[in-house]
Protein backbone atom coordinates (compact mmCIF):
# COMPACT_ATOMS: atom_id res chain seq x y z
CA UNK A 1 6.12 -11.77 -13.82
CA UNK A 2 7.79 -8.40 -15.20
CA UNK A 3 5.82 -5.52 -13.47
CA UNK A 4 3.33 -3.90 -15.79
CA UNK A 5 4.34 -0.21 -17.26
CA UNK A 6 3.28 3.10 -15.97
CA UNK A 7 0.37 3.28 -17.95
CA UNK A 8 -0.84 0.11 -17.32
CA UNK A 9 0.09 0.44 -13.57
CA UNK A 10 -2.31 3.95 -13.99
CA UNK A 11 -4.93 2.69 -15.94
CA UNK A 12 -5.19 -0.41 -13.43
CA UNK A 13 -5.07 1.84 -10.95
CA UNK A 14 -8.15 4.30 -11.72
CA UNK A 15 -9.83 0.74 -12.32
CA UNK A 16 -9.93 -0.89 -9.01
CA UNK A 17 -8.93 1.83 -5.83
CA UNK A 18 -9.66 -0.32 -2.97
CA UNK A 19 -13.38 -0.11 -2.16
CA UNK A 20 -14.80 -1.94 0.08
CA UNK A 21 -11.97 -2.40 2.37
CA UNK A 22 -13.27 -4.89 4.84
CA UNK A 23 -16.46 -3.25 5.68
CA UNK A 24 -19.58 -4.49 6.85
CA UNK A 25 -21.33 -7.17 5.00
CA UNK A 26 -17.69 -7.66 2.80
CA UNK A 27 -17.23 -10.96 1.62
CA UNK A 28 -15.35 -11.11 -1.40
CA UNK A 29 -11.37 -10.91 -2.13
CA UNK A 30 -11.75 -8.72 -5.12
CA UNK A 31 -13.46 -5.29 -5.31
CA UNK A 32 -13.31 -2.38 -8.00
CA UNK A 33 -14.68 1.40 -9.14
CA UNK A 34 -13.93 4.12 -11.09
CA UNK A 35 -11.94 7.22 -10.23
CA UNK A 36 -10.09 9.90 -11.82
CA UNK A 37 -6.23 10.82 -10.42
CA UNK A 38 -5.95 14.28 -9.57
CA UNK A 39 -4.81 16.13 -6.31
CA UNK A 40 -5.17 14.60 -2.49
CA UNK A 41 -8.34 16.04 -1.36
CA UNK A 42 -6.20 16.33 2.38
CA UNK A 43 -2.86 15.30 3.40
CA UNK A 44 -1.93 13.86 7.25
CA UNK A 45 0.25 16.35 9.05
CA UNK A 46 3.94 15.80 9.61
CA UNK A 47 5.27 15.99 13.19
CA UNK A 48 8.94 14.72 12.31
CA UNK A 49 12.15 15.50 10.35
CA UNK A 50 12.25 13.98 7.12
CA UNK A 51 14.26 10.78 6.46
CA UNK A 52 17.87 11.29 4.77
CA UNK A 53 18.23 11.96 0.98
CA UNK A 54 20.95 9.74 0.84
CA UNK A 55 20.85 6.82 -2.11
CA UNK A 56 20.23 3.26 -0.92
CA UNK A 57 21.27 0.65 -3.38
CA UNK A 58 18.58 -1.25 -4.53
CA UNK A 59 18.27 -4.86 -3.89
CA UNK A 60 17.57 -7.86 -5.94
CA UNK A 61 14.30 -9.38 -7.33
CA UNK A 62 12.75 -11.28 -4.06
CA UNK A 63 8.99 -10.98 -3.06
CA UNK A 64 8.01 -10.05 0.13
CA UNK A 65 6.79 -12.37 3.29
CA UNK A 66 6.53 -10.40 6.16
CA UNK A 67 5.83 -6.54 6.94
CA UNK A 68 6.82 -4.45 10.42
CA UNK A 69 5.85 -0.91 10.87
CA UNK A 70 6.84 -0.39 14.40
CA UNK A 71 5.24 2.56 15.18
CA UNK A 72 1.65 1.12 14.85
CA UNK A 73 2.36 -2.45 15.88
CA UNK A 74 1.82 -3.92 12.39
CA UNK A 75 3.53 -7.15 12.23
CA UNK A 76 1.60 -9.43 9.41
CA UNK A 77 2.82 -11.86 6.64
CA UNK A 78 2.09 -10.78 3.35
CA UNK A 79 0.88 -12.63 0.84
CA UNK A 80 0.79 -11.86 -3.60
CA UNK A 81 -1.82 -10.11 -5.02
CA UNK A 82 -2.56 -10.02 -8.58
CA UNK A 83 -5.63 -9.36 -11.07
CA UNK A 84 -8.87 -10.67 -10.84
CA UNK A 85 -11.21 -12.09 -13.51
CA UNK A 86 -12.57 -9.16 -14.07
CA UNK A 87 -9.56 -7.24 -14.49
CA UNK A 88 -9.15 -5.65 -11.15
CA UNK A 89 -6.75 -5.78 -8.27
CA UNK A 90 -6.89 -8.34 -6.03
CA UNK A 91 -7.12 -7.57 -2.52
CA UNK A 92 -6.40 -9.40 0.62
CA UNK A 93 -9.43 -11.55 1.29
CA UNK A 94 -11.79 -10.70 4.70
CA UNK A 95 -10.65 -13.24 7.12
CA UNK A 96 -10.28 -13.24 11.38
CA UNK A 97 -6.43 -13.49 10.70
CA UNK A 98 -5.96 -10.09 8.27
CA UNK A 99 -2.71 -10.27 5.94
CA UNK A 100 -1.55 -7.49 3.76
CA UNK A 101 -1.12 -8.10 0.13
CA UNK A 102 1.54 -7.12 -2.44
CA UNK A 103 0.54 -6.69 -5.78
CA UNK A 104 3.06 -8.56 -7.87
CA UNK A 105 2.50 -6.42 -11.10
CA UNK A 106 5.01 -4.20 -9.28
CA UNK A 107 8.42 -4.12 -7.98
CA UNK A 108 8.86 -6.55 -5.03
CA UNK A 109 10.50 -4.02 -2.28
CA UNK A 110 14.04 -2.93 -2.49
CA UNK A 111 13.67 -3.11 -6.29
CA UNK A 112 14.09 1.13 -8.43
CA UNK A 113 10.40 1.72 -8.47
CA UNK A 114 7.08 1.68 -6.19
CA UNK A 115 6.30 -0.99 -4.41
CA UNK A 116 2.29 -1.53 -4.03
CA UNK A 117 1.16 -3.04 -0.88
CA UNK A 118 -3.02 -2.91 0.02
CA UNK A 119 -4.10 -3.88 3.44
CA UNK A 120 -7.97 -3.86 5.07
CA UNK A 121 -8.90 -1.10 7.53
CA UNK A 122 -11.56 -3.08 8.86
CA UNK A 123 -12.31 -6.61 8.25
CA UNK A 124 -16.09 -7.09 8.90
CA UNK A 125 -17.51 -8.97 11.53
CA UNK A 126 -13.98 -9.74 12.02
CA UNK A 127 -12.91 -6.03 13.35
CA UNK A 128 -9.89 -3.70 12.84
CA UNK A 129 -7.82 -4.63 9.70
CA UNK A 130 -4.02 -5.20 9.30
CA UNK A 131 -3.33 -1.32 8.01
CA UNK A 132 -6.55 0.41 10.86
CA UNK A 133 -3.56 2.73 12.40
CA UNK A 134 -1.67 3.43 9.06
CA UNK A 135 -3.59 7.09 9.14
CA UNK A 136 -1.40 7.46 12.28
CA UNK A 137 2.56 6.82 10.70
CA UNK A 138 4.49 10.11 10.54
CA UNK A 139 7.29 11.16 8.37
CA UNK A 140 10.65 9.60 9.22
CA UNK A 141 9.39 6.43 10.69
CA UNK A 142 10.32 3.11 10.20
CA UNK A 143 8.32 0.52 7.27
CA UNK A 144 10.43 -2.98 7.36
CA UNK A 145 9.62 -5.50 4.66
CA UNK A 146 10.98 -9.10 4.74
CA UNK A 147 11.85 -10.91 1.48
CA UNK A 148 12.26 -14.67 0.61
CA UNK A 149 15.85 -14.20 0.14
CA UNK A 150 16.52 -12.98 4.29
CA UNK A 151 17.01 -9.71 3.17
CA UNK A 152 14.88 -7.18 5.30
CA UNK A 153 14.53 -3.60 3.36
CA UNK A 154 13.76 -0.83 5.71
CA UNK A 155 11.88 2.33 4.60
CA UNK A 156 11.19 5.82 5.79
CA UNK A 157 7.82 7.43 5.42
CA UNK A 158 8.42 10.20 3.43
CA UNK A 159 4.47 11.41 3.32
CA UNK A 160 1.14 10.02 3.93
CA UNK A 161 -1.74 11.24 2.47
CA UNK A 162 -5.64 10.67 2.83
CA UNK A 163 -7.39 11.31 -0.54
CA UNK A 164 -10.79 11.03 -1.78
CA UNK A 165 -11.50 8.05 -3.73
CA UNK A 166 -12.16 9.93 -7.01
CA UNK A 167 -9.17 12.09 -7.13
CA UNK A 168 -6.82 8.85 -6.20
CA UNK A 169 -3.16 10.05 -7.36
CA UNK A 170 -3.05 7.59 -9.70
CA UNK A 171 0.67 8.65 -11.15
CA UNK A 172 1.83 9.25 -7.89
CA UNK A 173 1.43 6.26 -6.70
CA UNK A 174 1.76 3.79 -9.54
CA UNK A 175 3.75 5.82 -11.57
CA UNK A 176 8.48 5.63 -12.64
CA UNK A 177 10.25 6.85 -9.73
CA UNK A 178 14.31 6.43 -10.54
CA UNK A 179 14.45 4.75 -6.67
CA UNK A 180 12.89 2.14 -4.61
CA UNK A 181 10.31 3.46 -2.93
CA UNK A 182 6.88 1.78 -1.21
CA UNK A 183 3.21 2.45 -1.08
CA UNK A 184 0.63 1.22 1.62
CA UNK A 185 -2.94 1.63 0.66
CA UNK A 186 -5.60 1.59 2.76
CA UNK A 187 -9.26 2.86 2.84
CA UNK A 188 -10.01 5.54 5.35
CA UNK A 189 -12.30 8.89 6.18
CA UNK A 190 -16.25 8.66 6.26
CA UNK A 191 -18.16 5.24 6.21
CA UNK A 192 -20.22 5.27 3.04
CA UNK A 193 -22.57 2.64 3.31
CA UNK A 194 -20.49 -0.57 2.91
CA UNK A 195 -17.03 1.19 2.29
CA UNK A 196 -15.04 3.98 3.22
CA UNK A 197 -15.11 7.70 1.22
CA UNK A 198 -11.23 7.78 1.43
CA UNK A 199 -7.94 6.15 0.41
CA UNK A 200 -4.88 6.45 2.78
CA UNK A 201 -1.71 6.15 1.22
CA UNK A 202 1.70 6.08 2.75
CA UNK A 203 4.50 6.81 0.89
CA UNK A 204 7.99 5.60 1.91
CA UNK A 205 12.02 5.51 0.45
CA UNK A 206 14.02 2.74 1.12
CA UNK A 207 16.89 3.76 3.64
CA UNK A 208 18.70 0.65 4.66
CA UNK A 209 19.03 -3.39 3.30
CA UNK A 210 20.08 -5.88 5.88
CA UNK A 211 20.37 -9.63 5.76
């Protein structure tokens, strides 16, 4: 599938921003609400130097199959993520053995543009999600995603950001960016009933390609 403009990346976007997340009493795949985009209501602090500025080729069309992020012993297969019936994002469903999810309405990783990826916090009964530490990344460190083709593209967290649900950054997140770059969404901040108040989202530039 071609990926789905920047306005219908947005609109999608202030449609469905990741409620739910795994939370107690969570037992669907799907889950939806309605935001407006506007500024991060807080932003993680940075404790390291910031990645190089140097351009990294972009690599071909090839979804991804597997995600790494060293630094908070992520290690999970991902699988594709698209739209439900309803018209909202797909997310991962809440299983014991929590995946992270690509949505394939944008650019598989590697690829000039921002590549979505949505992971649970918490999964449940089932406990800590795939993304529970992503709060935690820093600047400069390291975000591997394998592709179907054996390539592995390697990204550097350039920011991440914790943002109330109804000022989600909608065009900084889904919107053009003239390089490949990667976002991880998770929920995070206060419980709020069955969810989570907050959205964390990590923002990351590709710095190397490998095979």
């Amino acid at each position: 599938m071609r990926p789905l403009s920047r306005h219908a990346l947005a609109a999608t976007a202030l449609a469905t921003l990741l409620v739910g997340c795994g939370g107690p009493g969570a037992t669907t795949g799907a889950a939806s609400d309605a935001g407006r985009a506007g500024a991060p209501s807080a932003s993680a602090p940075s404790s390291s130097a910031p990645p190089s500025a140097g351009s990294v080729p972009a690599v071909g069309r090839s979804a991804p199959v597997g995600l790494r992020i060293p630094a908070i012993g992520v290690d999970t297969p991902v699988m594709k993520l698209g739209l439900a019936a309803d018209g909202t994002v797909e997310v991962p469903p809440i299983t014991a053995h929590d995946e992270a999810g690509w949505y394939e309405h944008s650019p598989t990783p590697g690829r000039t543009g921002p590549s979505v990826i949505l992971g649970h916090v918490t999964v449940g009964a089932y406990g800590d999600g795939v993304f529970r530490h992503l709060k935690d990344l820093h600047r400069g460190e390291r975000i591997v995603a394998r592709l179907e083709n054996g390539t592995a593209a390697e990204f550097s967290v350039t920011d991440v950001r914790t943002v109330a649900k109804d000022h989600f950054p909608a065009d900084e997140v889904y919107g053009d960016v003239d390089r490949p770059e990667l976002r991880l969404i998770t929920c995070g901040g206060a419980r709020t009933g069955d969810g989570y108040r907050d959205n964390v989202i990590v923002f990351a530039r590709l710095s190397s390609t490998s095979r």
